[in-house]
N, C-alpha and C. Protein backbone atom coordinates (compact mmCIF):
# COMPACT_ATOMS: atom_id res chain seq x y z
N UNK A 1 66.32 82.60 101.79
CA UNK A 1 66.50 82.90 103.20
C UNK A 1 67.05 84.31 103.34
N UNK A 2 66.32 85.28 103.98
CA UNK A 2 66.91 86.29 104.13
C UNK A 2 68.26 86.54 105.24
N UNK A 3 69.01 87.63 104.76
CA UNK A 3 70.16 87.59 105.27
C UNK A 3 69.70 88.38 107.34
N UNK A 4 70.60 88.00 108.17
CA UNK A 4 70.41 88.47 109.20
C UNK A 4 71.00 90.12 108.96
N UNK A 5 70.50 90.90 109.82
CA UNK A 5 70.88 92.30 110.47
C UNK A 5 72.36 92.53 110.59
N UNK A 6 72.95 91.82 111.12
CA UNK A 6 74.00 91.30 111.55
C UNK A 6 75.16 91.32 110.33
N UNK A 7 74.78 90.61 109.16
CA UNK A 7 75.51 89.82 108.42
C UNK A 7 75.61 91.46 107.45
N UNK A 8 74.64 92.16 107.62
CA UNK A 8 74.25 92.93 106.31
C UNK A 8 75.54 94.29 107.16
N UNK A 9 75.57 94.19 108.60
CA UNK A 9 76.36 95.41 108.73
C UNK A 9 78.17 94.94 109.41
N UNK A 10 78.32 93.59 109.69
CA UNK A 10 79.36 93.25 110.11
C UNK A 10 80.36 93.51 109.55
N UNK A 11 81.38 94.31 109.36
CA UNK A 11 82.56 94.69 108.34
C UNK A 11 83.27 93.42 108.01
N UNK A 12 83.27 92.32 108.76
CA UNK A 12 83.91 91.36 108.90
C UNK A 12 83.08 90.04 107.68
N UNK A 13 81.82 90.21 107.85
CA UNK A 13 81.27 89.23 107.23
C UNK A 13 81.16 90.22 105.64
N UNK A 14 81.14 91.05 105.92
CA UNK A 14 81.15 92.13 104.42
C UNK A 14 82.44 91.52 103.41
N UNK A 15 83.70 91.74 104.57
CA UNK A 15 84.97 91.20 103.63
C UNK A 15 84.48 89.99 103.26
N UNK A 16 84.32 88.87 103.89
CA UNK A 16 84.98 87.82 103.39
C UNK A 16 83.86 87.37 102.32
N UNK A 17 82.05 88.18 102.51
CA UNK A 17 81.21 87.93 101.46
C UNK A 17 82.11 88.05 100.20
N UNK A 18 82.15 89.48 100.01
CA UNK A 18 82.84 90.08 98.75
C UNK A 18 84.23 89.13 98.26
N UNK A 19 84.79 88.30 99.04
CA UNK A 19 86.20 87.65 98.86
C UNK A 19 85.36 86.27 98.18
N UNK A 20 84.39 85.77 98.37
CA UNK A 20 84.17 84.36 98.39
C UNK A 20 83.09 84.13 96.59
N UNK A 21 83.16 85.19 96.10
CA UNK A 21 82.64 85.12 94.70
C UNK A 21 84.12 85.01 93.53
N UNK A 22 83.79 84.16 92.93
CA UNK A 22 84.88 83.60 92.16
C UNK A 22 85.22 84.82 91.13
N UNK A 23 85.00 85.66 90.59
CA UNK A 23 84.99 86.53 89.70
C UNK A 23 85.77 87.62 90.76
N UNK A 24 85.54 87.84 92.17
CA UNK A 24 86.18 89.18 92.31
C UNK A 24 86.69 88.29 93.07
N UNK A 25 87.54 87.35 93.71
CA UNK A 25 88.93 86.75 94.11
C UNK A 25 90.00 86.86 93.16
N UNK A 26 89.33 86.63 91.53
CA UNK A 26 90.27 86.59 90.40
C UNK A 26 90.37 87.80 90.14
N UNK A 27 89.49 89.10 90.59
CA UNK A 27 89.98 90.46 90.33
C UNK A 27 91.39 90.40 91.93
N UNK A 28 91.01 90.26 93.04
CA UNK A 28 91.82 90.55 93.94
C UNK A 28 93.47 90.00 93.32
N UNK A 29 93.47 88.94 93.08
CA UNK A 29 94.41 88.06 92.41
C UNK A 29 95.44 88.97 91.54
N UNK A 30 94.81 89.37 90.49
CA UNK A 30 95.20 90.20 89.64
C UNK A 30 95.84 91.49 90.10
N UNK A 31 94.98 92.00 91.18
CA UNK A 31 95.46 93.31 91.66
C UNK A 31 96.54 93.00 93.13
N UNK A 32 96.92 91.53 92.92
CA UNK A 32 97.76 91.31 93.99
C UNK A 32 99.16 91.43 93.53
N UNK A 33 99.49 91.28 91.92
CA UNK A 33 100.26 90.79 91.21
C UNK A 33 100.86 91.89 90.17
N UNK A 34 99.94 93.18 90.92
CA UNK A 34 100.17 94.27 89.78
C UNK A 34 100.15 95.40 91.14
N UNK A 35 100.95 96.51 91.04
CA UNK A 35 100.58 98.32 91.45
C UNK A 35 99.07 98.55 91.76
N UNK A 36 98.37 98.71 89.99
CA UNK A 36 97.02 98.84 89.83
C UNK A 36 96.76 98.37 88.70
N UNK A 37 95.74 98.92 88.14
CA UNK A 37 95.19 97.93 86.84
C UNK A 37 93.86 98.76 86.61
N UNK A 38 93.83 99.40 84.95
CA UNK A 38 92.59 100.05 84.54
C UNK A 38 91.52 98.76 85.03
N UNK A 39 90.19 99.25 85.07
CA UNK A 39 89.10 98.54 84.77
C UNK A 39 88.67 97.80 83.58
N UNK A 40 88.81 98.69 82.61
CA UNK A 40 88.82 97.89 81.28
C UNK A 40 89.27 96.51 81.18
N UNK A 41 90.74 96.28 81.91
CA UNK A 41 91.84 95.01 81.94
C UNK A 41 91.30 93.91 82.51
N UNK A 42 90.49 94.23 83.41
CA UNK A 42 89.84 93.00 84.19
C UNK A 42 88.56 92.07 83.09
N UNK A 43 88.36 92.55 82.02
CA UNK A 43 87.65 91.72 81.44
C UNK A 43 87.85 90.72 80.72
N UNK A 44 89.28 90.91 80.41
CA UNK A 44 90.14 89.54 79.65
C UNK A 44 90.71 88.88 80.90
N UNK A 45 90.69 89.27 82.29
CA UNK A 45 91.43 88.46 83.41
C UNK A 45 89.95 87.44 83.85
N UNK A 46 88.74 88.31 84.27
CA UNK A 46 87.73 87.27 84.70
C UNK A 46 87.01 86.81 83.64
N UNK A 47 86.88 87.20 81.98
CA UNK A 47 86.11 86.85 81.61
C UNK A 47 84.82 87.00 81.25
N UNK A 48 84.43 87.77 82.06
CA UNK A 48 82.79 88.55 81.87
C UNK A 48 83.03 89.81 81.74
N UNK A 49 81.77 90.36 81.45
CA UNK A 49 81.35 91.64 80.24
C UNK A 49 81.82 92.94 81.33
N UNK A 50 82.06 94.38 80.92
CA UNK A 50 82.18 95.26 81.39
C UNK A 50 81.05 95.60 82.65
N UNK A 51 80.07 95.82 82.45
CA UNK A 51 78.71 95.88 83.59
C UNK A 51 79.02 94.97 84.64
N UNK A 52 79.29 93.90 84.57
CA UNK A 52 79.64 92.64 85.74
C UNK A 52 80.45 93.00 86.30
N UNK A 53 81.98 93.51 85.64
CA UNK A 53 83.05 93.87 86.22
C UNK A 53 83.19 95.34 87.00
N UNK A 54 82.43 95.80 86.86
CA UNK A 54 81.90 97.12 87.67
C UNK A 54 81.26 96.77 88.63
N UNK A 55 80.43 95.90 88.59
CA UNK A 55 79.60 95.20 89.78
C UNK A 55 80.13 94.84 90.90
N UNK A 56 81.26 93.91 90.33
CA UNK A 56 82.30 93.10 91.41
C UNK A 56 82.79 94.54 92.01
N UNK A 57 83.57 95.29 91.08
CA UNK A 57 84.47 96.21 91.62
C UNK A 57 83.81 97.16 92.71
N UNK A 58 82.58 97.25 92.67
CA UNK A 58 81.51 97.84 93.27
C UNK A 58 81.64 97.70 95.16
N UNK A 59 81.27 96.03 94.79
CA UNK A 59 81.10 95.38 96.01
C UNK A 59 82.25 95.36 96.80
N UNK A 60 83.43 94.60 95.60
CA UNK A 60 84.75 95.09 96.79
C UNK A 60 85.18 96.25 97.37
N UNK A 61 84.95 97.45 96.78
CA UNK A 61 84.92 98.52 97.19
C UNK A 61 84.18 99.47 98.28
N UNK A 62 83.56 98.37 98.27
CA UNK A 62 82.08 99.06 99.05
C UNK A 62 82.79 98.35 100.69
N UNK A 63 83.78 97.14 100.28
CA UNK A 63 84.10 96.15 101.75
C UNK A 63 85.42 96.66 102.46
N UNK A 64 86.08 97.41 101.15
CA UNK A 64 87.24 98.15 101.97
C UNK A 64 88.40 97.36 101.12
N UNK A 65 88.58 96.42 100.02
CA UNK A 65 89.42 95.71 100.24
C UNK A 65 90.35 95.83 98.39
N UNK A 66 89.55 97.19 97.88
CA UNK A 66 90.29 97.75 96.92
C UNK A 66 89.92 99.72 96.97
N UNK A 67 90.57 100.11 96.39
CA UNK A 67 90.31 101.52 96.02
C UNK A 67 90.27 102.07 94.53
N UNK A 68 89.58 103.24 94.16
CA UNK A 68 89.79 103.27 92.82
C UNK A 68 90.42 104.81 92.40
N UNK A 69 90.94 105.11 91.56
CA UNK A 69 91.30 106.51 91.00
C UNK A 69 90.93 106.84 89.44
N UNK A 70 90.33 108.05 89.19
CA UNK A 70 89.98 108.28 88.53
C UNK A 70 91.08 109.10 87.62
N UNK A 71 91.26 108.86 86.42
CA UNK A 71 91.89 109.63 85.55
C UNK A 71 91.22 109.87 84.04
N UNK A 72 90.69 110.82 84.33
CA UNK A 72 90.46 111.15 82.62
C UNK A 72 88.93 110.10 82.65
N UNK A 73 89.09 109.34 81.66
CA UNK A 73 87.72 108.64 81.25
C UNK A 73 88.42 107.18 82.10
N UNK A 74 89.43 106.92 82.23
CA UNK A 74 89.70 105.75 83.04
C UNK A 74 89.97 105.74 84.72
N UNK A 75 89.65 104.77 85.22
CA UNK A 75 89.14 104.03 86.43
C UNK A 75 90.37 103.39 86.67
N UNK A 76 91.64 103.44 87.55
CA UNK A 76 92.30 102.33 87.68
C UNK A 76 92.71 102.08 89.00
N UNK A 77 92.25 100.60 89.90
CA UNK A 77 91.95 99.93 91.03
C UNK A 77 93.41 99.42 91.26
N UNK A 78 93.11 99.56 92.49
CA UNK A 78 94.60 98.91 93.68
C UNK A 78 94.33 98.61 94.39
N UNK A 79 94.52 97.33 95.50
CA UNK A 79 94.17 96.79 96.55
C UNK A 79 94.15 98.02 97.51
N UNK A 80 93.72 98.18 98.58
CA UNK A 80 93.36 99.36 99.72
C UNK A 80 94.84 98.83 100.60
N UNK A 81 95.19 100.03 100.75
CA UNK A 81 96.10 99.77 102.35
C UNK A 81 95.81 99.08 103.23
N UNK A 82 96.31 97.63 104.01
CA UNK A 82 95.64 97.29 105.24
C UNK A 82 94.91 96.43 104.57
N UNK A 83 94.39 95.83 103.36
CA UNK A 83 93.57 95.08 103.35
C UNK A 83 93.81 93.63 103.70
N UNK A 84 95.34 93.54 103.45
CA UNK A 84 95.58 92.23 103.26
C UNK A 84 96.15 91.72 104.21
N UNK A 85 96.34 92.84 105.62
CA UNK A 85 97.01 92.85 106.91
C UNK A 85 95.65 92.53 107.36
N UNK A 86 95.01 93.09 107.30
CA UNK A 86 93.39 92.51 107.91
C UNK A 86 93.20 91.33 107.09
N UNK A 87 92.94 90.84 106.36
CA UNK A 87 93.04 88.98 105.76
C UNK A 87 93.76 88.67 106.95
N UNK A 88 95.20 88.62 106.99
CA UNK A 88 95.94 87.42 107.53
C UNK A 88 95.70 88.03 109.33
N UNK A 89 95.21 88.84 109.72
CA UNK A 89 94.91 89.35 111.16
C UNK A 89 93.13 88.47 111.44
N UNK A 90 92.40 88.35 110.32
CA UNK A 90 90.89 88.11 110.45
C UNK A 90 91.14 86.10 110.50
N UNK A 91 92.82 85.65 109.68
CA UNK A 91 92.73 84.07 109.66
C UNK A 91 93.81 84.17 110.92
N UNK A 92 94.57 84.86 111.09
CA UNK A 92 94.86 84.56 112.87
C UNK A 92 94.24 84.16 114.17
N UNK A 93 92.99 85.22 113.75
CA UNK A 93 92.34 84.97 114.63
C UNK A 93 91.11 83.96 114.70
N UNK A 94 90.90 83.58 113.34
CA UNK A 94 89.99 82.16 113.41
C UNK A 94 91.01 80.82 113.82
N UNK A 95 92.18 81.45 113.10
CA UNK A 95 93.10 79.77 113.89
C UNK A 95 93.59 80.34 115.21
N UNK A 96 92.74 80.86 116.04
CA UNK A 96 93.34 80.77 117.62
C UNK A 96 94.56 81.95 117.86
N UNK A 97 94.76 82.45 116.99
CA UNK A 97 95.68 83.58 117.30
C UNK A 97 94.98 85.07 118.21
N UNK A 98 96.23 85.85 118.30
CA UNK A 98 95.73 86.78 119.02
C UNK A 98 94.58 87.37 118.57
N UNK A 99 92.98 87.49 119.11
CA UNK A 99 91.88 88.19 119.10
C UNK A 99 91.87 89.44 118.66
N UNK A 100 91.23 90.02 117.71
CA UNK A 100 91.50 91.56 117.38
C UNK A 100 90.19 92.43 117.79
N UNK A 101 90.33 93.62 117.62
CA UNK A 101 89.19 94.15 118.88
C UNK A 101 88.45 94.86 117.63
N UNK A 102 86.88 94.58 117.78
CA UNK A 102 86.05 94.56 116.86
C UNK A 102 86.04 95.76 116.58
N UNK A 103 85.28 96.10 115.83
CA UNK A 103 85.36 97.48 114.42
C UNK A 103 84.47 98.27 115.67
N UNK A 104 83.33 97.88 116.14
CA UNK A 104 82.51 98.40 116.84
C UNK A 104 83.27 98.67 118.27
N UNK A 105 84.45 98.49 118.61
CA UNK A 105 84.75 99.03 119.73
C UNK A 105 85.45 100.18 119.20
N UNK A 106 85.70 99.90 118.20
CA UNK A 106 87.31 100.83 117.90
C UNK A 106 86.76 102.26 117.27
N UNK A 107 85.32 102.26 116.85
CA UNK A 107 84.29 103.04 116.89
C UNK A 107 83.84 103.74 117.99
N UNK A 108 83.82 102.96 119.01
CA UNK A 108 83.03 103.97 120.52
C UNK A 108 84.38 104.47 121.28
N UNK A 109 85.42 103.81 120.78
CA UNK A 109 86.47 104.22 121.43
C UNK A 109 87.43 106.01 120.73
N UNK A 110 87.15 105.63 119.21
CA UNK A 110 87.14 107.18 118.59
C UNK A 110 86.02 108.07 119.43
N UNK A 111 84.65 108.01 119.43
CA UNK A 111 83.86 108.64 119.74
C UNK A 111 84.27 109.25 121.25
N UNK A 112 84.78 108.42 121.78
CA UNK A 112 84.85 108.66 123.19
C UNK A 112 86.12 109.64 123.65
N UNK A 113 86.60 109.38 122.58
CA UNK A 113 88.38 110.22 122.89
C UNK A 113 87.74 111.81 121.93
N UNK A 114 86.73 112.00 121.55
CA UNK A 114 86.43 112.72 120.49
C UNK A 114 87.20 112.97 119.09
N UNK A 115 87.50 111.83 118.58
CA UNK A 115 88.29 111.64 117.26
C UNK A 115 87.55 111.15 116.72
N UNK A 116 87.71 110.97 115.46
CA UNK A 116 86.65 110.06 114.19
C UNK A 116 87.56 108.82 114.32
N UNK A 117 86.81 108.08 113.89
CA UNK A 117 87.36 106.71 113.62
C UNK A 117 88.04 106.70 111.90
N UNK A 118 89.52 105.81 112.00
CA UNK A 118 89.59 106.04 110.16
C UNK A 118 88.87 104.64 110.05
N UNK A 119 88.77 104.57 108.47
CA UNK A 119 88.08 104.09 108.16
C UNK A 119 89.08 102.79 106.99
């Protein structure tokens, strides 16, 4: 079944895709419990091969919900600022809590003040 339009650009359905694969929850996990953490390290935490673990790190990265720094020949990942304030702001608002104002307003609303939106 192909994915909707929708699903492929929603920042919202992006997070929680990237959250709901068992391999990069157990990377988030890890990087919940630590500063940061080389790349290398994550292969004795999930278990699968280096290429996979780049993959994951890929995707979460791509959702907003880690960052990476480069040093030398090593890679070492930290959860993103805000990521985890947006988790418990994105389950507020599925259990009935205060509504948060979608990515796409907060977008036309930079545009409109002539500021960029952060990101």
């Amino acid at each position: 079944m192909a994915r909707s339009k929708t699903a492929l650009v929603d920042p919202d359905v992006r997070f929680f895709a990237a959250l709901a694969d068992p391999t990069r929850l157990a990377i988030v996990r890890e990087l919940a419990g630590a500063p940061e953490v080389c790349a290398c390290d994550f292969t004795s935490c999930c278990d699968v091969r280096q290429p996979t673990v780049s993959h994951h790190l890929r995707v979460l990265r791509e959702a907003g919900i880690i960052e990476s720094e480069r040093r030398g020949t090593w890679i070492f990942y930290r959860l993103a600022p805000g990521a985890m304030d947006r988790l418990a702001g994105l389950a507020r608002e599925l259990s009935g809590g205060p509504r948060l104002i979608p990515v796409g307003a907060l977008r036309r609303r930079g545009q409109a003040a002539g500021t960029a939106p952060q990101a």
